[in-house]
Protein backbone atom coordinates (compact mmCIF):
# COMPACT_ATOMS: atom_id res chain seq x y z
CA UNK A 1 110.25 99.27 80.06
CA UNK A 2 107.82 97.37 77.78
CA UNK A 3 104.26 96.96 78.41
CA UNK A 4 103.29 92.82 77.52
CA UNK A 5 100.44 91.74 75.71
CA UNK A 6 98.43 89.32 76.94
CA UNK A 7 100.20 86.61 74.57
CA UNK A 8 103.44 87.65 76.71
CA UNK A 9 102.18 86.86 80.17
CA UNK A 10 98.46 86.27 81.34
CA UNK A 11 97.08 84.32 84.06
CA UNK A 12 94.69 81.25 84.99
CA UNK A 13 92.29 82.04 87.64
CA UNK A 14 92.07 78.82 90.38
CA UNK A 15 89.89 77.28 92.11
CA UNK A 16 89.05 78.52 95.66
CA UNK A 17 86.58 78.22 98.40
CA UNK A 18 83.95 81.11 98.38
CA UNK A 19 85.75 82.98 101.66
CA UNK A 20 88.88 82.83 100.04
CA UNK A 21 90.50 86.02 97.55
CA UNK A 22 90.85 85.06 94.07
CA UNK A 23 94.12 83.29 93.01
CA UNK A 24 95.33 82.98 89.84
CA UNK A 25 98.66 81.03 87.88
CA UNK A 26 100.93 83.19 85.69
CA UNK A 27 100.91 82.17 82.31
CA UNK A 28 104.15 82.92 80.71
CA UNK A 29 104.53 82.96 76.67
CA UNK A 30 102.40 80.62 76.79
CA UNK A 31 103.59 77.92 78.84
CA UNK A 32 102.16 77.31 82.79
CA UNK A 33 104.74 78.42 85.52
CA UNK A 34 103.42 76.99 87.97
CA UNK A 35 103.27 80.37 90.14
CA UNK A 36 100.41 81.31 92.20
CA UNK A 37 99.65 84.97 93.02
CA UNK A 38 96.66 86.71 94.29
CA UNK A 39 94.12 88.34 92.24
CA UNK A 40 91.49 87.54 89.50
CA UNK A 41 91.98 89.98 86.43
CA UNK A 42 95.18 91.26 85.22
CA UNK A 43 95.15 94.85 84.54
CA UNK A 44 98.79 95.16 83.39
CA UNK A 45 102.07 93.77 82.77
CA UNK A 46 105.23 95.23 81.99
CA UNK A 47 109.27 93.89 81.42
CA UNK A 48 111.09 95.99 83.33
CA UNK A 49 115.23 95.38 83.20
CA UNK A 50 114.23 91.27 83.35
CA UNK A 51 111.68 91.66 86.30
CA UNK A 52 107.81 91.20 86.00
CA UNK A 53 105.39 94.04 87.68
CA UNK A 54 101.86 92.68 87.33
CA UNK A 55 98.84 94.70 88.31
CA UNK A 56 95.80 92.65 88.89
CA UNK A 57 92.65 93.28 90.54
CA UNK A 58 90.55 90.94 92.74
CA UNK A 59 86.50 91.68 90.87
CA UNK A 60 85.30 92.16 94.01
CA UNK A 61 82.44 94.40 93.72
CA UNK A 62 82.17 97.54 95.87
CA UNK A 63 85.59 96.62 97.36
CA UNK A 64 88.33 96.20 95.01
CA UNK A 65 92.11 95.68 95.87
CA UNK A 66 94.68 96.11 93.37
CA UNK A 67 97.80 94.17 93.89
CA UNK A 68 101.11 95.09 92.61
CA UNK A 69 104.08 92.32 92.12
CA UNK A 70 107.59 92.55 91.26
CA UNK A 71 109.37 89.34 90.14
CA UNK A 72 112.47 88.58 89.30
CA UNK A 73 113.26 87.05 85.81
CA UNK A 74 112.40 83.06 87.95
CA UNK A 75 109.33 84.84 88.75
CA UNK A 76 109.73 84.30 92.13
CA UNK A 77 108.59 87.82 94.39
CA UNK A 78 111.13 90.61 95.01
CA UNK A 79 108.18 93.38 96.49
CA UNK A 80 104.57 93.62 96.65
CA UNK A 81 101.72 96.01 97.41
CA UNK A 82 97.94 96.46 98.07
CA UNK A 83 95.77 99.76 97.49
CA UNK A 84 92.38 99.69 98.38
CA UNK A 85 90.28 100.30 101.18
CA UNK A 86 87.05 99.39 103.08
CA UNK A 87 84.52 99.78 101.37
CA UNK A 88 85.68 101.71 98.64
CA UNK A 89 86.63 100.29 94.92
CA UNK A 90 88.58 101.32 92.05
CA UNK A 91 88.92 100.85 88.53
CA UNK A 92 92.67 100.57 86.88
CA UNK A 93 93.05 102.95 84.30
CA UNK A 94 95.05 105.85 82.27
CA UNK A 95 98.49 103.82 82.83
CA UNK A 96 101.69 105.80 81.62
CA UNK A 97 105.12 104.59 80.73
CA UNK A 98 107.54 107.26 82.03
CA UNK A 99 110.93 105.83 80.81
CA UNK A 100 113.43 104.67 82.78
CA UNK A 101 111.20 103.83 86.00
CA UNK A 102 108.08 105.83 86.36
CA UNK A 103 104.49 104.34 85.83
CA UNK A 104 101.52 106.50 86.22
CA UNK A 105 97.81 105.02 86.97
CA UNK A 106 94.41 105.52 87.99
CA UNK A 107 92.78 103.46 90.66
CA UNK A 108 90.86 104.53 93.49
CA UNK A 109 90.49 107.79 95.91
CA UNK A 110 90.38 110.40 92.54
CA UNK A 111 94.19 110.51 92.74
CA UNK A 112 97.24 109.51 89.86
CA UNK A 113 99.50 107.43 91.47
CA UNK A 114 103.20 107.04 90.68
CA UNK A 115 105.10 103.64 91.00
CA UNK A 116 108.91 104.60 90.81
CA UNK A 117 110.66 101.21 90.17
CA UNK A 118 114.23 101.19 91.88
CA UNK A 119 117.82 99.62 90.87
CA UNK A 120 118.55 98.16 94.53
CA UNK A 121 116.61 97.47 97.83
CA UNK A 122 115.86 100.68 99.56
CA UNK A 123 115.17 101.28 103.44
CA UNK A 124 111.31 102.04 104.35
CA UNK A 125 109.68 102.00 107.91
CA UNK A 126 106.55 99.45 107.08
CA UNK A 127 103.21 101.21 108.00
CA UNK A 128 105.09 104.63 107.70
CA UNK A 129 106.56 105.12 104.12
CA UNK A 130 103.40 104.72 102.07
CA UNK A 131 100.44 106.52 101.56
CA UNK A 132 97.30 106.23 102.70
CA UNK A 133 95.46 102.96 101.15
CA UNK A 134 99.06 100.94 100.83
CA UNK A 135 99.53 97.95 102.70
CA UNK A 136 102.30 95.80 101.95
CA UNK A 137 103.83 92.81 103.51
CA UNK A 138 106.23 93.40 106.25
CA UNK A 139 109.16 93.79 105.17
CA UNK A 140 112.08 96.79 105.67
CA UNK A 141 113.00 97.64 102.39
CA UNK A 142 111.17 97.94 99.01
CA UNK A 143 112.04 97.64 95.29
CA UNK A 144 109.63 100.11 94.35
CA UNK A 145 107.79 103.19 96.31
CA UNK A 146 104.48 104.39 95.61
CA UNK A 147 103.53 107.97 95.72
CA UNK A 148 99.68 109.33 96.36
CA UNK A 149 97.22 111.05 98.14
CA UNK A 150 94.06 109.80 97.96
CA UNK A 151 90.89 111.41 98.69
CA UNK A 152 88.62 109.42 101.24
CA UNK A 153 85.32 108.19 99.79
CA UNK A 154 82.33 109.93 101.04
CA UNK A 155 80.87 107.90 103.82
């Protein structure tokens, strides 16, 4: 597991219509890629065993998502994940390498979470095997599970 630097792999936000989330081009060593993910700041990037998992953030004030993506090494997507809720924002921090396949990080509801990265696809029930404030696409297995219990902003 290697953490990039932004020389490795950063992004190009792009231009959207004001009701629209932010969207943004993966910059690769350098060179365009031509691949389009959601989000407007990259908070992290690490090389895991060839694959890509990007953490970016949207800069939505008083309401910000952080999106998690896996690639594969042709950076096309192999999993993905939101945390976030209404109304309530978070700022990425205190990330932790945990060799082989454990990342630790701050975001929102005054909890740690823990991304466990996986070898192969594994089975989940979609709506049912992730915490509160993790929405993913719908899909029935995962390449990575998410673990936390976050405490509900005060209302």
């Amino acid at each position: 597991m290697k953490l990039f630097s932004i020389d490795d792999l950063s992004i190009r936000p792009q231009p959207q219509p004001v009701d629209e989330l932010p969207r943004s081009e993966l910059i690769l060593y350098g060179e365009t890629t031509g691949k389009i993910i959601e989000g407007a700041v990259l908070e992290a990037a690490i090389c895991w065993r060839g694959h890509f998992l990007i953490f970016l953030t949207d800069d939505i004030i008083n309401e910000d998502t952080l999106r998690i993506y896996l690639l594969d090494p042709k950076l096309d997507m192999v999993d993905a994940a939101r945390l976030g809720a209404m109304y309530s924002t978070g700022a990425f921090s205190s990330l932790q390498l945990v060799e082989p396949n454990i990342l630790r990080f701050e975001f929102f509801g005054d909890t740690t979470w823990t991304l466990e990265l996986l070898d192969d696809q594994s089975f989940s029930m979609p709506m049912v095997s992730d915490p509160k404030g993790v929405t993913r696409p719908f899909r029935l297995s995962h390449r990575f599970k998410l673990h936390g219990d976050p405490i509900p902003s005060p209302g």
